[in-house]
C-alpha atoms as a PDB file:
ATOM      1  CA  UNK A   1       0.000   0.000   0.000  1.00  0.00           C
ATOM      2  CA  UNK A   2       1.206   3.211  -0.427  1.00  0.00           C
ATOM      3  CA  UNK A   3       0.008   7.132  -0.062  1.00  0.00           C
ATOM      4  CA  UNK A   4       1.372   9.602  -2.744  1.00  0.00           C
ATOM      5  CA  UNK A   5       0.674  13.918  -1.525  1.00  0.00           C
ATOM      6  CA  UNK A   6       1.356  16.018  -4.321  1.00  0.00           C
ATOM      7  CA  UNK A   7       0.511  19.942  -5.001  1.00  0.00           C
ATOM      8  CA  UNK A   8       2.157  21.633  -2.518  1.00  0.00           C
ATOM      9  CA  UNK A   9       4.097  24.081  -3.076  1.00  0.00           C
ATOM     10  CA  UNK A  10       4.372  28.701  -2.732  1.00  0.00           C
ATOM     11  CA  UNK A  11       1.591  30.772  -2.715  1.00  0.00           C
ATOM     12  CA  UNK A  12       1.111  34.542  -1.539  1.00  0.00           C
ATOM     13  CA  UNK A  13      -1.517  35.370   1.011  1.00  0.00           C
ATOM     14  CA  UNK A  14      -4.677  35.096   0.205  1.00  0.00           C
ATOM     15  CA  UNK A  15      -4.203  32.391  -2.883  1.00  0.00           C
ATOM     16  CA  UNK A  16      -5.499  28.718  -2.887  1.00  0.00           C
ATOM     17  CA  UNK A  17      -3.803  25.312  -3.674  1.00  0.00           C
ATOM     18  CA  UNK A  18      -5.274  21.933  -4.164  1.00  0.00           C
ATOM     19  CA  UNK A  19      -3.284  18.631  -2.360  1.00  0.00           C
ATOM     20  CA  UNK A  20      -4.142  15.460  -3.984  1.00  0.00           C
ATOM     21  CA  UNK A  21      -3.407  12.288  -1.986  1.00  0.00           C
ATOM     22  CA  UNK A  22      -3.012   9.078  -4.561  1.00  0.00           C
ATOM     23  CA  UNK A  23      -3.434   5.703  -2.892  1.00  0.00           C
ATOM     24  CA  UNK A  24      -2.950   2.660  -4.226  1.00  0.00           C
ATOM     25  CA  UNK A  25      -3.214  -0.733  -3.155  1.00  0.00           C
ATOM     26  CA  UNK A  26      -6.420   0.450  -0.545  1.00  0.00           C
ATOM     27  CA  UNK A  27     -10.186   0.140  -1.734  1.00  0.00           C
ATOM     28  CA  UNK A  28     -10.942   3.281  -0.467  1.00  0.00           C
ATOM     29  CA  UNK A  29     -14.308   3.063   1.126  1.00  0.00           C
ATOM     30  CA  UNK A  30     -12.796   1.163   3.584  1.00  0.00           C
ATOM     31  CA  UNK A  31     -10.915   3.415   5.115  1.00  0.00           C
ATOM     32  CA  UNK A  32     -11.228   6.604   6.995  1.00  0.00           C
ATOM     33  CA  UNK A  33      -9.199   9.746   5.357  1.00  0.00           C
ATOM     34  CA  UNK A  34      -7.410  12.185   6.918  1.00  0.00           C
ATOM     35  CA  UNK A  35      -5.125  15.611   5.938  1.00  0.00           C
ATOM     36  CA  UNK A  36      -2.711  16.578   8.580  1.00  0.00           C
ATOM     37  CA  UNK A  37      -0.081  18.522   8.933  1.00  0.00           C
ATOM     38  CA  UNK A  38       3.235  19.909  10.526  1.00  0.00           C
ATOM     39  CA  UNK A  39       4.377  23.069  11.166  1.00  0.00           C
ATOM     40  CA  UNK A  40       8.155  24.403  11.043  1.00  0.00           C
ATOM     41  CA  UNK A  41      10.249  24.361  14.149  1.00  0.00           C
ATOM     42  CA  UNK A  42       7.644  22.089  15.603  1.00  0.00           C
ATOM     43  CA  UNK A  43       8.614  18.386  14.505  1.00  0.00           C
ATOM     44  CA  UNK A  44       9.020  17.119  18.274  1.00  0.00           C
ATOM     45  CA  UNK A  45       5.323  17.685  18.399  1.00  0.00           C
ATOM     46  CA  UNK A  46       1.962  15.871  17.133  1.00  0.00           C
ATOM     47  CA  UNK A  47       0.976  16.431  13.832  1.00  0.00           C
ATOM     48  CA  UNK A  48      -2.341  18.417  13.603  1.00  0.00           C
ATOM     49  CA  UNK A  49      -5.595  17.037  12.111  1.00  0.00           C
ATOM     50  CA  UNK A  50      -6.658  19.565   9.557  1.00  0.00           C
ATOM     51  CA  UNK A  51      -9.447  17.294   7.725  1.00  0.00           C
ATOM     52  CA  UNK A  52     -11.497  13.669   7.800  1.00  0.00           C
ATOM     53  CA  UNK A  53     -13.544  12.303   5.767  1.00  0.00           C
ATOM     54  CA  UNK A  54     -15.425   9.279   6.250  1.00  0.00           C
ATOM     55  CA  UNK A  55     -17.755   9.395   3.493  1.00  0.00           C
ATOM     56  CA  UNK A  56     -19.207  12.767   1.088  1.00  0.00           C
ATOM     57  CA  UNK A  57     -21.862  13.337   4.029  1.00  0.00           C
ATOM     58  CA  UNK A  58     -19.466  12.765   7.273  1.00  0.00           C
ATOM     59  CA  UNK A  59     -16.672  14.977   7.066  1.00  0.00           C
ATOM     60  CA  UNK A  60     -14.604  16.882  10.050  1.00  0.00           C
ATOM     61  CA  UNK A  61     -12.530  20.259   9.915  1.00  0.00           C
ATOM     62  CA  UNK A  62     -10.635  21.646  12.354  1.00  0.00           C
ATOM     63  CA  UNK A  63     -12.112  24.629  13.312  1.00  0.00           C
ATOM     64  CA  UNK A  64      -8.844  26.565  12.152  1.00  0.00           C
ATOM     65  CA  UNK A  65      -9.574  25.609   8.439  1.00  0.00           C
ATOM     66  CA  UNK A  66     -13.240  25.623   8.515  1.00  0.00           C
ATOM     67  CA  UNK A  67     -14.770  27.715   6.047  1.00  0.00           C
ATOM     68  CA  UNK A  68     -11.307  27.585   3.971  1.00  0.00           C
ATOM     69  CA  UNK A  69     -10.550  24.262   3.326  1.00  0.00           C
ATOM     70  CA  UNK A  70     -12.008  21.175   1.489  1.00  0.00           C
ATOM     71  CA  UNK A  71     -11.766  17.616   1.788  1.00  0.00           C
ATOM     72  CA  UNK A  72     -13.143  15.296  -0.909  1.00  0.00           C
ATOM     73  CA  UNK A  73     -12.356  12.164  -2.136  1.00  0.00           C
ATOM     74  CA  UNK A  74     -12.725   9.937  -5.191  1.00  0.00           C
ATOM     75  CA  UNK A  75     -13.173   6.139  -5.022  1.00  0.00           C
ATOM     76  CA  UNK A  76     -12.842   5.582  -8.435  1.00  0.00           C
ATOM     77  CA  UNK A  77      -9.723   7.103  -8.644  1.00  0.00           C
ATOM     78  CA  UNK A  78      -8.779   5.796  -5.004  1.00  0.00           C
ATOM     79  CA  UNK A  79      -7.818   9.582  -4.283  1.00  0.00           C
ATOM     80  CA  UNK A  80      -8.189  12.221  -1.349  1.00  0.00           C
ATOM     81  CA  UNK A  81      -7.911  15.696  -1.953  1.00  0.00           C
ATOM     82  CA  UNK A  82      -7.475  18.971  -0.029  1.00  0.00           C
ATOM     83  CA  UNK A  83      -8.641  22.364  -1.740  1.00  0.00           C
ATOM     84  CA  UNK A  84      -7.026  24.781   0.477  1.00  0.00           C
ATOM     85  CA  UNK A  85      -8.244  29.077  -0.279  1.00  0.00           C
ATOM     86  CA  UNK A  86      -7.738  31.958   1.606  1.00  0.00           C
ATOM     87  CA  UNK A  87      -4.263  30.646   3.336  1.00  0.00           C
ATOM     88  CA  UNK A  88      -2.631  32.492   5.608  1.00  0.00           C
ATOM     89  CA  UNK A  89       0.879  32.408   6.671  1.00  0.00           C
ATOM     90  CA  UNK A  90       0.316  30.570   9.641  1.00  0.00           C
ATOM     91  CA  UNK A  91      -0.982  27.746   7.168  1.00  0.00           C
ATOM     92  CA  UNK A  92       2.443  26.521   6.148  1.00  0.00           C
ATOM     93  CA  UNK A  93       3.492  23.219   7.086  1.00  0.00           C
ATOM     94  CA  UNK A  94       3.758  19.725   5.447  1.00  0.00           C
ATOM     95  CA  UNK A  95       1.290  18.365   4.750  1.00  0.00           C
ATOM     96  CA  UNK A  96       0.046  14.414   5.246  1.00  0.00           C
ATOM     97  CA  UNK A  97      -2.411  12.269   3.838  1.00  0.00           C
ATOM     98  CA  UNK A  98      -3.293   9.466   6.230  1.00  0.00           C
ATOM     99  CA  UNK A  99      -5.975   6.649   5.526  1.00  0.00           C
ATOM    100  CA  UNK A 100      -6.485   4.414   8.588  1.00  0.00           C
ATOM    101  CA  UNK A 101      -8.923   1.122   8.771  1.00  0.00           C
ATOM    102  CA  UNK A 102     -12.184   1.291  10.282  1.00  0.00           C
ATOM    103  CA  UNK A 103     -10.843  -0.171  13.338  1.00  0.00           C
ATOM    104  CA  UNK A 104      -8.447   1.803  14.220  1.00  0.00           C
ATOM    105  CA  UNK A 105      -6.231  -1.326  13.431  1.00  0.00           C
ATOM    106  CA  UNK A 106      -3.877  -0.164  10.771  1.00  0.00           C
ATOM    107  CA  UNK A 107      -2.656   3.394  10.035  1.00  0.00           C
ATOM    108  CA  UNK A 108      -0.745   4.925   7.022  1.00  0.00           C
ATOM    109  CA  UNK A 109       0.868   7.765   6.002  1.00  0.00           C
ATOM    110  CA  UNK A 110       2.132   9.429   3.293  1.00  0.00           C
ATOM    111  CA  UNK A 111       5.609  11.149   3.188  1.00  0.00           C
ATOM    112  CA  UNK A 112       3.827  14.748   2.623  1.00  0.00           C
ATOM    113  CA  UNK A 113       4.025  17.598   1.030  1.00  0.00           C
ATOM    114  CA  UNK A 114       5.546  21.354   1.786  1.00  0.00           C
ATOM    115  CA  UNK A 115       2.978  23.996   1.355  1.00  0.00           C
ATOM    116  CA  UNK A 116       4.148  27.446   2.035  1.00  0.00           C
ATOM    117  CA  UNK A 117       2.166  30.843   2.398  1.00  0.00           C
ATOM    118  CA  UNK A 118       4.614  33.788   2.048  1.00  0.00           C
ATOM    119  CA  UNK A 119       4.756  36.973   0.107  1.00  0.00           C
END
């Protein structure tokens, strides 16, 4: 199994991006997705939950990135995404894609992606 992030990357103030998370070897329903992410200078410390979605009509935002962000994901294409407007400095970090079973049983992550908001 295995977790691809991709579109990360600069943007000013006030500009969007869109993360795509490509999974392969999951069937995607199965699992529970999650965006997270990790902020410079603090690696020692948990990564935060930014997004989960557990189906199109049960999906969780932090409340930092509510109203901003957008998780969505295709099954057909076994892929998670993140549409990320309005960012703000503060919103640069890595960013991960994590699926996890039902069950809490198994958990996987993907090796991120660097977004950063500067002008």
């Amino acid at each position: 199994v295995q977790l691809v992030e991709s579109g990360g990357g600069l943007v000013e103030p006030g500009g969007s991006l869109r993360l795509t998370c490509a999974a392969s070897g999951f069937t995607f329903p199965d699992y529970v997705w999650s965006w997270y992410r990790q902020t410079p200078g603090k690696e020692g410390e948990s990564r935060e939950l930014v997004a989960v979605f557990r189906s199109a009509d049960d999906i969780t935002y932090a409340n930092y990135v509510q109203g901003r962000f957008a998780i969505s994901g295709d099954a057909t294409r076994n892929t998670l995404f993140l549409q990320m407007n309005s960012l703000k400095p503060e919103d640069t970090a890595v960013y991960y894609c994590r699926a996890r079973t039902r069950d809490f049983e198994n958990i996987y992550w993907g090796q991120g992606t660097q977004v950063v908001v500067s002008s």
